[in-house]
N, C-alpha and C. Protein backbone atom coordinates (compact mmCIF):
# COMPACT_ATOMS: atom_id res chain seq x y z
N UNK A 1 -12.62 12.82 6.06
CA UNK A 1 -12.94 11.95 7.19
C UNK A 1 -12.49 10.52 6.89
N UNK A 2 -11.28 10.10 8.08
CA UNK A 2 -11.37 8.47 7.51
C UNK A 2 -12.31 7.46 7.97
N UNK A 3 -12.58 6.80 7.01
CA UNK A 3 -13.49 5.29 7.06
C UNK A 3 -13.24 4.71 8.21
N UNK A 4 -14.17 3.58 9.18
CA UNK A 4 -13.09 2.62 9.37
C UNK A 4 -13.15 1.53 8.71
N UNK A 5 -12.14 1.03 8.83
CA UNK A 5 -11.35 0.26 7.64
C UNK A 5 -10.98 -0.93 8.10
N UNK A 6 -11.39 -2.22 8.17
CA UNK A 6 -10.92 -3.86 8.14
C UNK A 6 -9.29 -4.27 7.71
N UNK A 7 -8.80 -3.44 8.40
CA UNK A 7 -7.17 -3.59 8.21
C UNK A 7 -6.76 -4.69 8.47
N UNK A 8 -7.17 -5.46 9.32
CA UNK A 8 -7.10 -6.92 9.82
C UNK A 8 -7.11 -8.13 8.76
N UNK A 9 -7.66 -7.32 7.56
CA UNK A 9 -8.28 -8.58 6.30
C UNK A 9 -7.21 -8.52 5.57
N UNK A 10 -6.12 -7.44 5.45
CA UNK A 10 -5.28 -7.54 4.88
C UNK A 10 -3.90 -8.57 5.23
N UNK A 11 -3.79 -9.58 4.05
CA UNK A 11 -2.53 -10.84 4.80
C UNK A 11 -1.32 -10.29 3.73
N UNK A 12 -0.35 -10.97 4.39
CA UNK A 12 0.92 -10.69 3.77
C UNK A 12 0.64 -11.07 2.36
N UNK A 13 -0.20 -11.84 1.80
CA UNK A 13 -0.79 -12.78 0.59
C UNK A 13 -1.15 -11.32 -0.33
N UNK A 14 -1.98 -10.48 0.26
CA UNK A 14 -2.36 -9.38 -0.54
C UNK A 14 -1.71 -8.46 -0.59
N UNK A 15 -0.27 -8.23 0.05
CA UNK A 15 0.15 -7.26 -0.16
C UNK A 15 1.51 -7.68 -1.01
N UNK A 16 1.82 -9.12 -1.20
CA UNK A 16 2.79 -9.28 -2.27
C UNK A 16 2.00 -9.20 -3.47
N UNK A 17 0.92 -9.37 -3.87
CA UNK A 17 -0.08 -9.52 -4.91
C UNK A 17 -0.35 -8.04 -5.31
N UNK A 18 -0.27 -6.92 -4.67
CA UNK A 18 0.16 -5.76 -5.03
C UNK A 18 1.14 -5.04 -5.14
N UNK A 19 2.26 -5.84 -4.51
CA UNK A 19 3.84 -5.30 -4.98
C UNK A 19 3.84 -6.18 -6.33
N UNK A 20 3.61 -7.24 -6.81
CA UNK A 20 3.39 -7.89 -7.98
C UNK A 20 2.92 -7.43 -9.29
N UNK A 21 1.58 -7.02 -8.87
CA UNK A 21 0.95 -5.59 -10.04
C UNK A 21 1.92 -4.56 -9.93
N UNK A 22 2.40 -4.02 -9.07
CA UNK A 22 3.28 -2.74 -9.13
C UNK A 22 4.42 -3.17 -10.13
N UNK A 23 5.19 -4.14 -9.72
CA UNK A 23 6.58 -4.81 -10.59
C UNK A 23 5.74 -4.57 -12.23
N UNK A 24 4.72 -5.65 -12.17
CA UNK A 24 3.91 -5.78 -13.86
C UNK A 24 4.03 -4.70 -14.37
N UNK A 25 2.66 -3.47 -13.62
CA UNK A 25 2.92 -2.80 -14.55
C UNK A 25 3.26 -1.30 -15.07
N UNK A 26 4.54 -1.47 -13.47
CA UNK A 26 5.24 -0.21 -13.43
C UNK A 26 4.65 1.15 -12.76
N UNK A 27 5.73 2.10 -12.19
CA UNK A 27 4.69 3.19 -11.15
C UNK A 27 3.91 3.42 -11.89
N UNK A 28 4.11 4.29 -13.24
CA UNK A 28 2.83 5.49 -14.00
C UNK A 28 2.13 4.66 -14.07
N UNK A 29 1.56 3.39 -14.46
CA UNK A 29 0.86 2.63 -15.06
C UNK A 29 -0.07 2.04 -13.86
N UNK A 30 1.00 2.12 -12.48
CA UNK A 30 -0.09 1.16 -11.19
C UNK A 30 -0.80 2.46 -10.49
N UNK A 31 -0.59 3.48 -10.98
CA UNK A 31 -0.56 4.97 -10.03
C UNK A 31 -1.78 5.22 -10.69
N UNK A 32 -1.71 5.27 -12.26
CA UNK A 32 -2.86 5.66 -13.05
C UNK A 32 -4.53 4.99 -12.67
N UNK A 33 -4.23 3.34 -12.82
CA UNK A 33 -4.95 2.13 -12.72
C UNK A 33 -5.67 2.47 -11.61
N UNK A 34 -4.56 2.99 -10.24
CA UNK A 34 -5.56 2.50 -8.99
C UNK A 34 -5.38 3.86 -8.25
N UNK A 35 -5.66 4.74 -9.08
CA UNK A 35 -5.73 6.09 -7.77
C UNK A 35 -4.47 6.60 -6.78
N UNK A 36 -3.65 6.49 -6.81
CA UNK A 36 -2.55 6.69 -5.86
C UNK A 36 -1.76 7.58 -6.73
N UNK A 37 -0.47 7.86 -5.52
CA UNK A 37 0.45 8.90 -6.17
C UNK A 37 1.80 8.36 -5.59
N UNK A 38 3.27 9.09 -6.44
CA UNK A 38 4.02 8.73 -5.56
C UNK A 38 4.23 8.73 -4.09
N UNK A 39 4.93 8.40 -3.27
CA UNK A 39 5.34 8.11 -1.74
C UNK A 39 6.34 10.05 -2.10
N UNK A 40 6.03 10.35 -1.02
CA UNK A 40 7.14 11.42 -0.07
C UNK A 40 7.80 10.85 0.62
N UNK A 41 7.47 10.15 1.67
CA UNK A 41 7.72 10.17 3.11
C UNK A 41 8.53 8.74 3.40
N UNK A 42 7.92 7.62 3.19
CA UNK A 42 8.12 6.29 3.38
C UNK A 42 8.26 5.97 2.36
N UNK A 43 9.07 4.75 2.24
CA UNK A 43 9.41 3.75 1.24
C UNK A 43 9.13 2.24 1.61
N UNK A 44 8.51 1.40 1.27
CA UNK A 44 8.14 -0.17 1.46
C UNK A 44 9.57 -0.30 0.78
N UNK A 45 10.03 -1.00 1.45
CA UNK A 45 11.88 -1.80 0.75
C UNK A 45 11.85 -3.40 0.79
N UNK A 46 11.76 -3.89 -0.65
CA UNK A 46 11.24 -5.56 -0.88
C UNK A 46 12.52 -6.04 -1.88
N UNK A 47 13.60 -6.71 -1.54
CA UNK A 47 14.17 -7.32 -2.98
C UNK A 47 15.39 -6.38 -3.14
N UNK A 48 15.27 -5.27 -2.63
CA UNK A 48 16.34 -4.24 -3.65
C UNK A 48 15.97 -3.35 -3.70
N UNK A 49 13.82 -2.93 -3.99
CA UNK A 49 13.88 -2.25 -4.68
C UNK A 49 12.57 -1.77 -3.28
N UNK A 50 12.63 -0.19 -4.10
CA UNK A 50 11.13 0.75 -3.41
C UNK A 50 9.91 0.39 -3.80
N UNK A 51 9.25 0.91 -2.73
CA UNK A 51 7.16 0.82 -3.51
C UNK A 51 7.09 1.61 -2.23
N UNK A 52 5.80 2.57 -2.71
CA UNK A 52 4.80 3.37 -2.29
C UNK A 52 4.06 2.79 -1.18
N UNK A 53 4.44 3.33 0.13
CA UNK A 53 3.81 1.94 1.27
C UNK A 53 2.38 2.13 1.05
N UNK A 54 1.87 2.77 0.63
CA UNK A 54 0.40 4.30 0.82
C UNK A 54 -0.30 3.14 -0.10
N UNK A 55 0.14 3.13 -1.62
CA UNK A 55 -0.39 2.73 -2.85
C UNK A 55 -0.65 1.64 -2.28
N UNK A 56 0.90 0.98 -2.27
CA UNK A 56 0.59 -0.85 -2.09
C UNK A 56 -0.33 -1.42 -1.34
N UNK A 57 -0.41 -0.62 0.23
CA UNK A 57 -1.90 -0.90 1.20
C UNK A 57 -2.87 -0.92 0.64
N UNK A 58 -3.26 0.21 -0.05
CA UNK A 58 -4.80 0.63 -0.98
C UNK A 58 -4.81 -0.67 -1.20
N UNK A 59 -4.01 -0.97 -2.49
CA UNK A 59 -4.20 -2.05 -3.55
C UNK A 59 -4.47 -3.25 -2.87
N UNK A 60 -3.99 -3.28 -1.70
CA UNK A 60 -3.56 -4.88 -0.95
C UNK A 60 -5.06 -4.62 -0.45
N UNK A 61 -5.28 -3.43 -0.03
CA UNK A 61 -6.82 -3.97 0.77
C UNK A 61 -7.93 -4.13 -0.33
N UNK A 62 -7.62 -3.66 -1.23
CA UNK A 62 -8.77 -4.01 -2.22
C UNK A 62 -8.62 -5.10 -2.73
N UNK A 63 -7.82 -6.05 -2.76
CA UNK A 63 -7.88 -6.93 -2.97
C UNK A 63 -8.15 -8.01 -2.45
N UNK A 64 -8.05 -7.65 -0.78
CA UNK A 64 -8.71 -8.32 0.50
C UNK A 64 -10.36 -8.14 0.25
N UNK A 65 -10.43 -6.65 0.19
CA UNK A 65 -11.79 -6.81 0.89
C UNK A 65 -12.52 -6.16 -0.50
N UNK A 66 -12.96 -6.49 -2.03
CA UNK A 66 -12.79 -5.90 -3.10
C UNK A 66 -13.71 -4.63 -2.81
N UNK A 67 -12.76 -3.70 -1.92
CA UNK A 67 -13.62 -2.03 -1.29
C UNK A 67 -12.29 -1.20 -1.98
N UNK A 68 -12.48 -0.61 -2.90
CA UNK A 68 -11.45 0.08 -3.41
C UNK A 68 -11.47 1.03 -2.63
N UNK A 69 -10.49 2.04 -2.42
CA UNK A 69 -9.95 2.95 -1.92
C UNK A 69 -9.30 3.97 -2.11
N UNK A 70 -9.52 5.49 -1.73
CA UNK A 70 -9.33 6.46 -2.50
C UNK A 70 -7.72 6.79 -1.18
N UNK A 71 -7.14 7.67 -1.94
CA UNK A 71 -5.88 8.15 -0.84
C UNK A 71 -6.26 8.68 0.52
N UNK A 72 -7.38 9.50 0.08
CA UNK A 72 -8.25 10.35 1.15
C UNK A 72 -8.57 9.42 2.16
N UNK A 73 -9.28 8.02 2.06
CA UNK A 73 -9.50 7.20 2.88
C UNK A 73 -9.02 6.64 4.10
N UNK A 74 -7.54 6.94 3.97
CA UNK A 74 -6.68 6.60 4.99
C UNK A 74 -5.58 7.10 5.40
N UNK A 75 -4.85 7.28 6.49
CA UNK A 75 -3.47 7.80 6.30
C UNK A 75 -2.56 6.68 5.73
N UNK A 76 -1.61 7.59 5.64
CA UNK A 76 -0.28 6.83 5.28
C UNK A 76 1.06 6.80 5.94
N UNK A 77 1.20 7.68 6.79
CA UNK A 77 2.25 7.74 7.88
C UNK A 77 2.26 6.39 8.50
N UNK A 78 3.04 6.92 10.07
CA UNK A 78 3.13 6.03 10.80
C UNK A 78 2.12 5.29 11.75
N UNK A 79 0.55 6.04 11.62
CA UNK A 79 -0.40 5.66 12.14
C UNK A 79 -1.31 5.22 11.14
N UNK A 80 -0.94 4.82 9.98
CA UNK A 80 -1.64 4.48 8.93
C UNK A 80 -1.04 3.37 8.25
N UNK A 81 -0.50 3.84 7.28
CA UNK A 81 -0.24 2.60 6.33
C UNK A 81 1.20 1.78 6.48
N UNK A 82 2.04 2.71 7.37
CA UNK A 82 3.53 2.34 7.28
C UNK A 82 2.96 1.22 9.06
N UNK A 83 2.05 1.70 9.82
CA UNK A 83 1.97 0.84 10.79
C UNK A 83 1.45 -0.58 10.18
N UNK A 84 0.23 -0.63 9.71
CA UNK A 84 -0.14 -1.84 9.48
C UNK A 84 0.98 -2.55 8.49
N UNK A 85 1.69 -1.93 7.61
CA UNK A 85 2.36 -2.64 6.88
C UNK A 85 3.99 -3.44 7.86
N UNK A 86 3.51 -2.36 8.68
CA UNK A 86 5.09 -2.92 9.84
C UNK A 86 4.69 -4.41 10.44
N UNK A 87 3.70 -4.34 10.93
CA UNK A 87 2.66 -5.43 11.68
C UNK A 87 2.57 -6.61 10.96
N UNK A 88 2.64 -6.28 9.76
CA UNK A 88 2.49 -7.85 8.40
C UNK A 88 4.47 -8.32 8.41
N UNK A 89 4.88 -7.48 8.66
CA UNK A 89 6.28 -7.43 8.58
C UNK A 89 7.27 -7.31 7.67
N UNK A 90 6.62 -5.83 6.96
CA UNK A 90 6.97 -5.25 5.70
C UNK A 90 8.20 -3.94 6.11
N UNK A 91 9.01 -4.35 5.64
CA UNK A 91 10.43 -2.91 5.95
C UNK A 91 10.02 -1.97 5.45
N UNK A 92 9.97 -0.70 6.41
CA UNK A 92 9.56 0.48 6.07
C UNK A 92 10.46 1.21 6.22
N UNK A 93 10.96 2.27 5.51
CA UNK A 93 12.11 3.27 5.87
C UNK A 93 11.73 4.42 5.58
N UNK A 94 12.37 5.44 5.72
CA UNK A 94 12.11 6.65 5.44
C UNK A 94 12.60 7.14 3.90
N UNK A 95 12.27 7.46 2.97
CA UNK A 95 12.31 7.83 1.51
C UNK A 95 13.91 8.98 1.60
């Protein structure tokens, strides 16, 4: 069952601050840390490079709102995490 969820609290501020930890300290290491898994589907495209649109949201909202978040919690498609991340005005593509 998903939560609802204060998606609104999330600013572009928190979601470079979790592509940031991701860069630090690498997938296995940000995947392990904070519950997530790789991306299938979507790709967040920043710089050059990929990130997990799914992960990076989690992370970004926990860092908004310090409510950690399990994968289960939310989608990650296009009615989930690839939307709100479109809305902040994050490039989303297909993996």
């Amino acid at each position: 069952m998903t939560k609802s969820l204060a998606w609104d609290r999330v600013t572009v501020a928190d979601v470079e601050r979790a592509l940031e930890d991701y860069d630090r300290l690498g997938a296995e290491r940000f995947f392990v840390e904070h519950g997530f898994a790789p991306t299938t589907t979507y790709k967040l495209v920043r710089g050059g490079r990929d990130y997990p649109p799914k992960a990076i949201l989690g992370v970004a909202y926990e860092f908004a709102t310090d409510q950690r978040l399990a994968p289960e919690d939310f989608e990650g498609g296009k009615t989930g995490a690839v939307r709100v991340l479109g809305k902040l005005g994050f490039t989303i593509e297909h993996a």
